[in-house]
Protein backbone atom coordinates (compact mmCIF):
# COMPACT_ATOMS: atom_id res chain seq x y z
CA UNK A 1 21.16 -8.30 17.21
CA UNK A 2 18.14 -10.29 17.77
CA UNK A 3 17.65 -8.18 21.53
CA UNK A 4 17.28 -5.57 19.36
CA UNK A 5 13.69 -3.81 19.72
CA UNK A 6 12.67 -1.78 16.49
CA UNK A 7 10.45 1.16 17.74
CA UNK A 8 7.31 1.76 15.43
CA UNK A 9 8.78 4.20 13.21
CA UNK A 10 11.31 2.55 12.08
CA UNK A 11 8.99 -0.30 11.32
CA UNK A 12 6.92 2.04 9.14
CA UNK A 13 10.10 3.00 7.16
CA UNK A 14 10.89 -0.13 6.37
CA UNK A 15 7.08 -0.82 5.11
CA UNK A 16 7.30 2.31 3.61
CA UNK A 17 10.42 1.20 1.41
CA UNK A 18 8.90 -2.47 0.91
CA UNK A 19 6.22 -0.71 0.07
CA UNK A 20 7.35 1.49 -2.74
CA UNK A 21 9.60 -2.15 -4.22
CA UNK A 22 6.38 -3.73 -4.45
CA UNK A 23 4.14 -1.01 -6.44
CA UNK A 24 7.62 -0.46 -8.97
CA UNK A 25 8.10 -4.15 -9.09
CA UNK A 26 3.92 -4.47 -10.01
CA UNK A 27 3.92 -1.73 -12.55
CA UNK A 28 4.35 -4.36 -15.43
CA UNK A 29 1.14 -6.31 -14.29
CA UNK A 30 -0.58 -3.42 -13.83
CA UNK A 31 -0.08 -1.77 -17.12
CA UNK A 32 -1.18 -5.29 -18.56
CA UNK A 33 -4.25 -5.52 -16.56
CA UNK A 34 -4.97 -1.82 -18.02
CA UNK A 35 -4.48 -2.91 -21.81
CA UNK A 36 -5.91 -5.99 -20.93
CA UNK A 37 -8.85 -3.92 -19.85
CA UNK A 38 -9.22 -1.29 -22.70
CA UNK A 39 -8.03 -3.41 -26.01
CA UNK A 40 -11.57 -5.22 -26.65
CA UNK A 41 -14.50 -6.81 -24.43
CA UNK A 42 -12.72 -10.49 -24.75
CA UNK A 43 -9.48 -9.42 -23.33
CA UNK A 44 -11.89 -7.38 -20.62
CA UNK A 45 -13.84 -10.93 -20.23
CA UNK A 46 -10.60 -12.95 -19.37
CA UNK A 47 -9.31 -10.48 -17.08
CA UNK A 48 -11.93 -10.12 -15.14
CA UNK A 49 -12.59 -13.82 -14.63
CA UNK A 50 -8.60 -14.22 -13.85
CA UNK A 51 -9.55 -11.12 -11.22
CA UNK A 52 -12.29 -13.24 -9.56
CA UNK A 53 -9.58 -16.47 -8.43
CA UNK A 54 -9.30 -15.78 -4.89
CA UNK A 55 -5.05 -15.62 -4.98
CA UNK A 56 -5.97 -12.76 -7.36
CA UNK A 57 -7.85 -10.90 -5.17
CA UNK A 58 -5.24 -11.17 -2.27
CA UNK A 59 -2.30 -9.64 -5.13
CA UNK A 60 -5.13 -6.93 -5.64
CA UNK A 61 -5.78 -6.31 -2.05
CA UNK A 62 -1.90 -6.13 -1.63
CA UNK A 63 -1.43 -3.85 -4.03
CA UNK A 64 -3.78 -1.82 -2.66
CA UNK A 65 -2.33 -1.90 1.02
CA UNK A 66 0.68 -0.85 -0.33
CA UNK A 67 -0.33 1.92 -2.36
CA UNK A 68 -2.38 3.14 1.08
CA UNK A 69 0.45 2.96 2.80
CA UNK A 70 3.17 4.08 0.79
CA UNK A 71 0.92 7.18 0.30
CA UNK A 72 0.19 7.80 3.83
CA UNK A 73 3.89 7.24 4.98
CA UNK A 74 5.23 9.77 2.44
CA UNK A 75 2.61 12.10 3.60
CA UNK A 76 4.15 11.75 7.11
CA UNK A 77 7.72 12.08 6.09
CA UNK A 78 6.81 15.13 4.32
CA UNK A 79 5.04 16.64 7.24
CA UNK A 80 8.34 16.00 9.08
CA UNK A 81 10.30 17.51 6.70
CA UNK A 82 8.03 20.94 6.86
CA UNK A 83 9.21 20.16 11.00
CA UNK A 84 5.01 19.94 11.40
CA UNK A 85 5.42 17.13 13.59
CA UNK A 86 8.27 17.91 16.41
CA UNK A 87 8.92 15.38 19.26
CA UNK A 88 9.41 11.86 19.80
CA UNK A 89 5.99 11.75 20.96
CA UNK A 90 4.12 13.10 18.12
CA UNK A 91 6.54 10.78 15.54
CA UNK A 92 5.47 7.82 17.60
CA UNK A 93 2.31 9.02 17.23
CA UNK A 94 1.76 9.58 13.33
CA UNK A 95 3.46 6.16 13.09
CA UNK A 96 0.28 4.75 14.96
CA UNK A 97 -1.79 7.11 12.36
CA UNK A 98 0.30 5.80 9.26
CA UNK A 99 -0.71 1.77 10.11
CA UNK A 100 -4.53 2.55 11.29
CA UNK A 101 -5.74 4.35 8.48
CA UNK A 102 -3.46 2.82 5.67
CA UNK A 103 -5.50 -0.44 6.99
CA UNK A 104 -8.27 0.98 7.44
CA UNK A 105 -8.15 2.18 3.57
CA UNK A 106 -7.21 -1.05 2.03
CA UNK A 107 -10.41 -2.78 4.25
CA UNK A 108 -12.56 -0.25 3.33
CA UNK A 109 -11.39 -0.42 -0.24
CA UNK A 110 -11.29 -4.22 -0.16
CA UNK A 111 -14.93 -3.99 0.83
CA UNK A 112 -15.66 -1.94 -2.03
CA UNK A 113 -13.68 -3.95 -4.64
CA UNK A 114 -15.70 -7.42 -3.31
């Protein structure tokens, strides 16, 4: 088994499904860094300086790569469902497209968020 070459599309479904584990398995902390947001400006005070450790920053920045990818991976199996992308070829290729811009997203977003 270890011979065993995954092509690139099958790499992206598996993201795609780590993916989606990760954002369900965050929606606790997330909800909590929302209330922890909105309840009152002391709660807003502590989370943001929690939000400026650096391991904090690389959750965030996870988070974010996986929401950019799980969103731009079901946007590809959808167009395959609808049979808009037809070949090996062109699934090869929007594999390619899923990884650049899902990383290109979470740098740009990244940026932004720094």
């Amino acid at each position: 088994l270890h011979k065993i070459k995954l092509p690139l599309p099958g790499f992206v479904s598996i993201l795609h499904r780590v993916s989606g584990l990760l954002l369900f398995f965050s929606l606790p902390l997330l909800l909590w860094m929302l209330q922890a947001s909105i309840r009152s400006i002391e709660t807003y005070t502590q989370l943001i300086e929690i939000l400026q450790n650096p391991f904090s920053k690389l959750v965030v920045l996870g988070l974010v790569w996986a929401f950019f990818h799980h969103l731009c991976a079901g946007l590809r199996y959808l167009a395959l469902d609808l049979h808009m992308v037809s070949g090996l070829a062109q699934a090869r290729a929007s594999s390619k497209w899923v990884l650049g811009i899902s990383l290109l997203l979470t740098v740009l977003t990244g940026g932004w968020l720094c």
